[in-house]
Protein backbone atom coordinates (compact mmCIF):
# COMPACT_ATOMS: atom_id res chain seq x y z
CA UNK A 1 47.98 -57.47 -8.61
CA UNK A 2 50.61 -57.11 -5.62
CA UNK A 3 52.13 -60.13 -3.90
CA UNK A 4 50.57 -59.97 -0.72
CA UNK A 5 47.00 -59.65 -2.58
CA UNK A 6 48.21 -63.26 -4.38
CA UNK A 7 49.23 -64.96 -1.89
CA UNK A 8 45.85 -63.97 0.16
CA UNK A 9 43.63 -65.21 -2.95
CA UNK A 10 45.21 -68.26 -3.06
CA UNK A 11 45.59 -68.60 0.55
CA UNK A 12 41.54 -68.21 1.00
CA UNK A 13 41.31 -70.58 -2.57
CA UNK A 14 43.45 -73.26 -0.14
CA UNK A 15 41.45 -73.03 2.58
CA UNK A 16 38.25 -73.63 0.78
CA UNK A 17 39.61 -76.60 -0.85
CA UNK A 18 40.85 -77.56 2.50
CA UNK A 19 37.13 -77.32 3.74
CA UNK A 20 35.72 -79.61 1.45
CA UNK A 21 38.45 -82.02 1.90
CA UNK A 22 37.83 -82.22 5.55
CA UNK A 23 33.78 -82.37 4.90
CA UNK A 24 34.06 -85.64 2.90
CA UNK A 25 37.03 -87.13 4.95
CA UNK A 26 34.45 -86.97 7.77
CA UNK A 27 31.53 -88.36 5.86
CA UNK A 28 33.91 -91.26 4.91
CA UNK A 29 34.95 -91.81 8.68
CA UNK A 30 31.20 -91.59 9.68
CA UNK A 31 30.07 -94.47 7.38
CA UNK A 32 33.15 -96.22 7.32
CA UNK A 33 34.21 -99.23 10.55
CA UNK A 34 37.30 -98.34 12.22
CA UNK A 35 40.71 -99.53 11.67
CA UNK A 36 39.25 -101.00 8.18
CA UNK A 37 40.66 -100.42 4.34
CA UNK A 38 37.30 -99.42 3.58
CA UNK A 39 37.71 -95.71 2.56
CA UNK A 40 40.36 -96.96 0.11
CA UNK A 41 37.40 -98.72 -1.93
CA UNK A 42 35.25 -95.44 -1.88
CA UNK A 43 35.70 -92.85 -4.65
CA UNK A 44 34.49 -89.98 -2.08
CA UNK A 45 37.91 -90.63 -0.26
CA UNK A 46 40.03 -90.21 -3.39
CA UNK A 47 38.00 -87.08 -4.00
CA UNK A 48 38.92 -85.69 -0.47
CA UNK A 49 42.19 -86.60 -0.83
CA UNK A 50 42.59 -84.84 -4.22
CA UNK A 51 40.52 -81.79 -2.43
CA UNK A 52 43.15 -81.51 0.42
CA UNK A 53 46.29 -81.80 -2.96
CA UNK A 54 44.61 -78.86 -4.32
CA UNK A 55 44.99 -77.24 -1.59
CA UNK A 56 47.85 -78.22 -0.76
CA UNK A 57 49.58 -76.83 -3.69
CA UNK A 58 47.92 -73.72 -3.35
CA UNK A 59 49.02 -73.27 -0.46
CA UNK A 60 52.52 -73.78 -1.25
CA UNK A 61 51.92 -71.09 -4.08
CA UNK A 62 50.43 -68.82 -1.67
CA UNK A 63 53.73 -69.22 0.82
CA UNK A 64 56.10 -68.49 -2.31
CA UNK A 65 54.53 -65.32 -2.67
CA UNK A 66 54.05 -64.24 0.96
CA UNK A 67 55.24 -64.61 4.37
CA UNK A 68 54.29 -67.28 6.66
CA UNK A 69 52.84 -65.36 8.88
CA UNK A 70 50.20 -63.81 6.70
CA UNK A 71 49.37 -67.22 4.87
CA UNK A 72 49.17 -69.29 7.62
CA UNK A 73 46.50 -67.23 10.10
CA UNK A 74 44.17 -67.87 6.61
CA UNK A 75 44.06 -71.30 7.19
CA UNK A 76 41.79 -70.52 10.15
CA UNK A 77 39.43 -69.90 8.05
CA UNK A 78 39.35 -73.55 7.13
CA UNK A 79 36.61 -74.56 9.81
CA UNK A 80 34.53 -70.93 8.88
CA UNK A 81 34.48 -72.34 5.58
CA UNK A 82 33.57 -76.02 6.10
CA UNK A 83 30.41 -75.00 8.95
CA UNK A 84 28.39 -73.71 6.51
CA UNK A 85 29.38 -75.86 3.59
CA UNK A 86 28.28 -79.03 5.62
CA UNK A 87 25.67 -77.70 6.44
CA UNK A 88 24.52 -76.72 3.02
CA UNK A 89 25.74 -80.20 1.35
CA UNK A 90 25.51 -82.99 3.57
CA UNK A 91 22.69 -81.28 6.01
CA UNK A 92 25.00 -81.75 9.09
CA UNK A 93 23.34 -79.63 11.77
CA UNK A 94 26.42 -77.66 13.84
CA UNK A 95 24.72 -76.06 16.26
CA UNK A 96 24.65 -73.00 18.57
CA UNK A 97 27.79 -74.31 20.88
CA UNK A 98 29.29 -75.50 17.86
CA UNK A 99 29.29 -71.82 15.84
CA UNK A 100 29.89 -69.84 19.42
CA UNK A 101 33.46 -72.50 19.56
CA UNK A 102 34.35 -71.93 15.91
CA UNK A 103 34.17 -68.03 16.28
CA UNK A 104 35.55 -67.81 19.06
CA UNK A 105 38.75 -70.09 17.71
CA UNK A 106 38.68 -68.21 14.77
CA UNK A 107 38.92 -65.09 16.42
CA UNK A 108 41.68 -65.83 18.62
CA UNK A 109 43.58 -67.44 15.99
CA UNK A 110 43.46 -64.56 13.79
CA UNK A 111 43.93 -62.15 16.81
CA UNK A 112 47.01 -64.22 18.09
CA UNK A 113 48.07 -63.99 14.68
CA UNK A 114 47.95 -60.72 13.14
CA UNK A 115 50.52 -59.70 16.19
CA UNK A 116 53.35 -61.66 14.38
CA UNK A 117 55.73 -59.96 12.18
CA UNK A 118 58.69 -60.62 10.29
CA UNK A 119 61.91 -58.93 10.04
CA UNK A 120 63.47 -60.76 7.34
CA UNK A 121 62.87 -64.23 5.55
CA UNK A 122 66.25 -66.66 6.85
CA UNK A 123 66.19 -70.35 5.93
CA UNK A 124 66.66 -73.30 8.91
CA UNK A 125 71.00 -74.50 9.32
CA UNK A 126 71.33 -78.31 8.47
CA UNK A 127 71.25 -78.40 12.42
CA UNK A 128 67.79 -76.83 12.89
CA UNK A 129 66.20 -79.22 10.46
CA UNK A 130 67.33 -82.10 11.29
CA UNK A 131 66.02 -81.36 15.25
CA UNK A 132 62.99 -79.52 13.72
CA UNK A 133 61.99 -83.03 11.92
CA UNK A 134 63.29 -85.58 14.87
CA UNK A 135 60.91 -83.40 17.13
CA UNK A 136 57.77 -83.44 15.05
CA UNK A 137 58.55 -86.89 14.17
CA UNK A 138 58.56 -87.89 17.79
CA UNK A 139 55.76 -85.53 18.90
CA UNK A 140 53.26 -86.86 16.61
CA UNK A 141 54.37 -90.60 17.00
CA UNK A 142 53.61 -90.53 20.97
CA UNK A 143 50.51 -88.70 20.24
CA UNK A 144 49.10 -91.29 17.80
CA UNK A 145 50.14 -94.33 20.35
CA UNK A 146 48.72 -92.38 23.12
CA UNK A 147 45.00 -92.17 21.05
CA UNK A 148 45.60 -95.73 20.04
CA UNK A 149 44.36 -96.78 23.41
CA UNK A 150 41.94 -94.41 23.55
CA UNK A 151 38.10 -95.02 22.33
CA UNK A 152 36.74 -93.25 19.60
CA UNK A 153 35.64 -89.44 19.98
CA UNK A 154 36.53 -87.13 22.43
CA UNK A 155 40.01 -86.85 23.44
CA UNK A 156 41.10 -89.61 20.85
CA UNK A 157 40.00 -87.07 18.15
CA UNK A 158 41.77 -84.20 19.84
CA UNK A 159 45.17 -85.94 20.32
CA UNK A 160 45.05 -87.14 16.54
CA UNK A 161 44.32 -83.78 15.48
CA UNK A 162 46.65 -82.36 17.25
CA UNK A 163 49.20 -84.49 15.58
CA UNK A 164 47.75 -83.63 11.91
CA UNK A 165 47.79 -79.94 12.87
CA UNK A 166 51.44 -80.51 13.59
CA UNK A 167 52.15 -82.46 10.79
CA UNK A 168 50.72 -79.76 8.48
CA UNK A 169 52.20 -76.59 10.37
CA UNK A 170 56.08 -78.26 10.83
CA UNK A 171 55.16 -79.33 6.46
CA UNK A 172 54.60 -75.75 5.80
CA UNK A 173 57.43 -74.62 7.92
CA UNK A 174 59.86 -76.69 5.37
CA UNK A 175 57.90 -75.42 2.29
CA UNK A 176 58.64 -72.11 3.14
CA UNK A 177 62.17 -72.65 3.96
CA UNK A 178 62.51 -74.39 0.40
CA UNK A 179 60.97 -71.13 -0.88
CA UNK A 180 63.57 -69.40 0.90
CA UNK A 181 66.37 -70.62 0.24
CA UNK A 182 65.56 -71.18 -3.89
CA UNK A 183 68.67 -73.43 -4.34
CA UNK A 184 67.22 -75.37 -6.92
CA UNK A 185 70.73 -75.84 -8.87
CA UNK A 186 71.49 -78.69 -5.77
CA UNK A 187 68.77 -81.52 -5.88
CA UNK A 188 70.86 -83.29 -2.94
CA UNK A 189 70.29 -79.65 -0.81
CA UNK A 190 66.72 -79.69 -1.57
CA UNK A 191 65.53 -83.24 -1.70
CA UNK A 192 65.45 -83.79 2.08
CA UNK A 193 63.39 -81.10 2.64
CA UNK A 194 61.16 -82.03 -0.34
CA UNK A 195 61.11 -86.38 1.38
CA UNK A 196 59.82 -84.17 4.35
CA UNK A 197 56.93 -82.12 2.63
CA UNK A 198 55.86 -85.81 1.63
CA UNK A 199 55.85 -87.15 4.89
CA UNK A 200 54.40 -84.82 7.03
CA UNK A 201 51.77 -84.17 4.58
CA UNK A 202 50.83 -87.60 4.00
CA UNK A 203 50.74 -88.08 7.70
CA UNK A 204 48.41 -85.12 8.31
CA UNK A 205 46.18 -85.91 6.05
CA UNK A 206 45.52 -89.97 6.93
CA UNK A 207 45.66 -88.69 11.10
CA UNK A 208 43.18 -86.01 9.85
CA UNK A 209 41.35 -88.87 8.94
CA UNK A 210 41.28 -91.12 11.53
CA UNK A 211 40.70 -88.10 13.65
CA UNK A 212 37.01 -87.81 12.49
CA UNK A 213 35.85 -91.07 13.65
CA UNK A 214 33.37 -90.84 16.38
CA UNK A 215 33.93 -87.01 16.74
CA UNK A 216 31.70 -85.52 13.75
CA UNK A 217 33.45 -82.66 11.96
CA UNK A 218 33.62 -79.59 14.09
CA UNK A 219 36.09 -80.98 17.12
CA UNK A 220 38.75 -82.38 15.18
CA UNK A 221 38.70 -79.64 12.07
CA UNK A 222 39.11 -76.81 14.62
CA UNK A 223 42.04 -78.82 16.73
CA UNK A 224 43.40 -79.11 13.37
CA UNK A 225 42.98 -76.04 12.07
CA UNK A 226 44.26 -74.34 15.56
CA UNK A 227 47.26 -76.38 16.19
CA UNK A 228 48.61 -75.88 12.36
CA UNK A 229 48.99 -72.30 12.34
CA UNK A 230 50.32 -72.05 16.28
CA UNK A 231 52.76 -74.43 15.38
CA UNK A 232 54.23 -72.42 12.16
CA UNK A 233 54.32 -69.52 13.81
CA UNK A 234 56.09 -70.44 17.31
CA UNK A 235 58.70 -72.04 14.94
CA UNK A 236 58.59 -69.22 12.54
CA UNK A 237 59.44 -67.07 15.95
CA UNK A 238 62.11 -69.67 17.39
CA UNK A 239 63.93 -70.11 14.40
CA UNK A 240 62.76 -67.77 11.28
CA UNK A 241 63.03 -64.51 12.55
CA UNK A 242 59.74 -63.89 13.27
CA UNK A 243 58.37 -61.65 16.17
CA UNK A 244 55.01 -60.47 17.95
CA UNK A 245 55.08 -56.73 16.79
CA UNK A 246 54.39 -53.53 19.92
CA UNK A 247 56.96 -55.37 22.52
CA UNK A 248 55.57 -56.13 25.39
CA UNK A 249 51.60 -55.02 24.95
CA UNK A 250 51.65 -57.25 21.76
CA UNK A 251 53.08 -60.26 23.94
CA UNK A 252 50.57 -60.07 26.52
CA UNK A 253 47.45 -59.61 23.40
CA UNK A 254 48.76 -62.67 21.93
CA UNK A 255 48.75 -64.17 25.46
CA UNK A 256 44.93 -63.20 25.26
CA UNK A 257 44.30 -64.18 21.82
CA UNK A 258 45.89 -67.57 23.00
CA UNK A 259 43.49 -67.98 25.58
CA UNK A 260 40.20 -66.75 23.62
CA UNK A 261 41.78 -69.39 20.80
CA UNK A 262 41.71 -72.15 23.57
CA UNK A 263 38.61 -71.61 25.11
CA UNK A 264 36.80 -72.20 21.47
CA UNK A 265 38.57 -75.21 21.13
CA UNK A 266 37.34 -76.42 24.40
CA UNK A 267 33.66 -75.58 23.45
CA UNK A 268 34.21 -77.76 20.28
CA UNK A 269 35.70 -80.44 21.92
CA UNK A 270 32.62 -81.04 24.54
CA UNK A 271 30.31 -80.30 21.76
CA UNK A 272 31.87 -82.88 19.83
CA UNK A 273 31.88 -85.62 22.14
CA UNK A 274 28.35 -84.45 23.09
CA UNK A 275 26.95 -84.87 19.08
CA UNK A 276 29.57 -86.85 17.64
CA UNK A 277 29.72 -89.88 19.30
CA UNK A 278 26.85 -92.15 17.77
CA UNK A 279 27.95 -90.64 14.08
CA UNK A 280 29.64 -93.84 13.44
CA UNK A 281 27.71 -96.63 11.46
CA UNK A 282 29.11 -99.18 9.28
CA UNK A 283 28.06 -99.19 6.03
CA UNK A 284 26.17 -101.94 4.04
CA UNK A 285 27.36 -104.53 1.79
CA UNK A 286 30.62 -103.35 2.72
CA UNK A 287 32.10 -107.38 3.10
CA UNK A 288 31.84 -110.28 5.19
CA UNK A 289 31.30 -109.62 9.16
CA UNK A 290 34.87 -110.02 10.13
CA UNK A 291 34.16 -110.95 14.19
CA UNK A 292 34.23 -114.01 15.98
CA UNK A 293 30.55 -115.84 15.86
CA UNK A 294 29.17 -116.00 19.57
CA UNK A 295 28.71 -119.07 21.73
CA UNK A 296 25.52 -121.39 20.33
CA UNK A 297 22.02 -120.55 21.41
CA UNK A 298 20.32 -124.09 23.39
CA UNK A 299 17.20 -124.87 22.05
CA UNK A 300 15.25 -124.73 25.34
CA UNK A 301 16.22 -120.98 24.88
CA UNK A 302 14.60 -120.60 21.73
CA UNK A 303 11.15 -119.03 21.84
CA UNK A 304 8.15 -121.93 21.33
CA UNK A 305 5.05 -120.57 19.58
CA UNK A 306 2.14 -120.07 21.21
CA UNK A 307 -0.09 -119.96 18.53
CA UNK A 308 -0.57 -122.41 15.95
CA UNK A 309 -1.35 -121.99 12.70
CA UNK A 310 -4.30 -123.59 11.49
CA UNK A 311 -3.94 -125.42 7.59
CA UNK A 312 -6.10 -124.25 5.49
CA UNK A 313 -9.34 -126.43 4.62
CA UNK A 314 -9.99 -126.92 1.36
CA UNK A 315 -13.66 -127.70 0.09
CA UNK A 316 -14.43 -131.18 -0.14
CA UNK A 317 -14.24 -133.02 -3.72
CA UNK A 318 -16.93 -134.81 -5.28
CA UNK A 319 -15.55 -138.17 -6.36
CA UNK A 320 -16.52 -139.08 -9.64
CA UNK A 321 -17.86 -142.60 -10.12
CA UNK A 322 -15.41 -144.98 -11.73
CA UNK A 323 -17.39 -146.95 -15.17
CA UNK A 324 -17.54 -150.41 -12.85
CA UNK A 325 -19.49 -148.30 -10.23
CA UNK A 326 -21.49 -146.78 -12.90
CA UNK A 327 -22.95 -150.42 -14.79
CA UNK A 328 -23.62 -151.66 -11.10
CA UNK A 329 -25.82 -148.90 -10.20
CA UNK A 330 -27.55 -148.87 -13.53
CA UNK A 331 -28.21 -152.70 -12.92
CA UNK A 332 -29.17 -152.19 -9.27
């Protein structure tokens, strides 16, 4: 088996792992009260994040056998993957809108895409990553204070996907640099790129989360899954060597591909906040009711019953003669 065959399987192996992940990460969000520590006491949560490790790791595998611009237009098929598979598992109805948005941001994904090539495989200057992780560090913290104020759904799921879609394209962008690079006789070399990976990964996957509350699963999954590869690839072109290939023509495709790309995420965006905003309900037993009690109700407020209920009758008793009774009856 070739490389690039590889590092396709285990690309498409990521992606469905990633798919699942992102299934139960929503389930959890839907039945889980906002801002809460509640999916930390729920197995299916540990299972997603496991799910989303997996594929993690494969897709670090996948990268150290191919280039980033053939593994990372894969991951797009993240949300083809998870449609049908929530549908399937946890009956979650997507819809006509919903499948016309997916395909269409699948398509221009792949389209935009399949135009990059690469020339050769250079590794980021000291320079480049420091500014590389100060920007994506600073990009995703004013997105996530910006949704902050925002209610849940809508464009509060779009601007914290957006940042989890960065935080997994800029994480990727540093695992392949590792890969490039291969100076694994210098831990100190390595190691800040490796603190990185962690970071931006553990970010992506906890916006990711909060991303899904109020949304459903088809809005934030395809921000996500849009933003992550975009975001690779216009730093794989800034700063890797990478290029759009047949000059000019392939510029203005991937100009169109852009556009196709946007217009699906704009279908899943109003079809989310359309369907997904009465998807979250908290779940039961899940601890004490944690706001304020309200003001007293007066008892001239109270309801008065305007029936009343009658007490049962019970059959009269015979009384039984006492024995005094009984000898002056006898005698009478």
């Amino acid at each position: 088996m070739t490389s690039l065959a590889l590092s396709v399987l285990l690309a498409l192996a990521s992606s469905v792992c990633y798919a699942a992940g992102a299934i139960l990460q929503e389930h959890v969000a839907a039945t889980t009260p906002l801002h809460t520590t509640g999916p930390l006491r729920r197995g299916s949560w540990w299972t997603a994040v496991s799910l989303n490790g997996a594929g993690a790791v494969l897709h670090v595998i996948a990268l150290a056998y191919g280039t980033l611009s053939v593994v990372q237009p894969l991951g797009a098929l993240t949300i083809v993957f998870a449609l049908p598979m929530a549908a399937m598992f946890v009956r979650r109805p997507v819809g006509a809108a919903g499948w016309r948005g997916a395909v269409l941001a699948t398509a221009g994904l792949a389209g935009l895409l399949s135009l990059t090539g690469s020339s050769r495989s250079q590794a980021l200057s000291d320079g480049e990553r420091i500014t590389l992780a100060v920007v994506t560090l600073s990009a995703i913290a004013a997105l996530a204070l910006i949704a902050r104020w925002l209610r849940p759904g809508g464009l509060r799921a779009v601007l914290l996907a957006t940042a989890a879609g960065t935080s997994f394209g800029v994480s990727s962008v540093f695992v392949k640099n590792v890969a490039v690079e291969g100076n694994w006789g210098s831990w100190a070399d390595v190691l800040p790129s490796l603190a990185m990976i962690g970071l931006l990964a553990g970010a992506g996957v906890l916006l990711s989360q909060a991303s899904y509350h109020g949304a459903g699963l088809a809005s934030p999954l395809a921000t996500a899954t849009v933003v992550n590869p975009v975001v690779a690839t216009a730093v794989g072109v800034a700063a890797l060597g990478e290029h759009f290939q047949h000059g000019t023509p392939g510029t203005l495709l991937a100009v169109l591909a852009a556009l196709v790309a946007s217009t699906g995420l704009v279908m899943l965006t109003v079809h989310g906040a359309e369907t997904g905003t009465d998807t979250v309900r908290p779940p039961e037993n899940d601890g004490p009711d944690d706001r304020p009690p309200g003001p007293p109700v007066p008892e001239a407020a109270l309801p008065r019953l305007t029936r009343r209920i009658p007490r049962p009758r019970h059959p009269a008793r015979r009384r039984t003669p006492d024995r005094g009774e009984a000898v002056l009856q006898s005698h009478g």
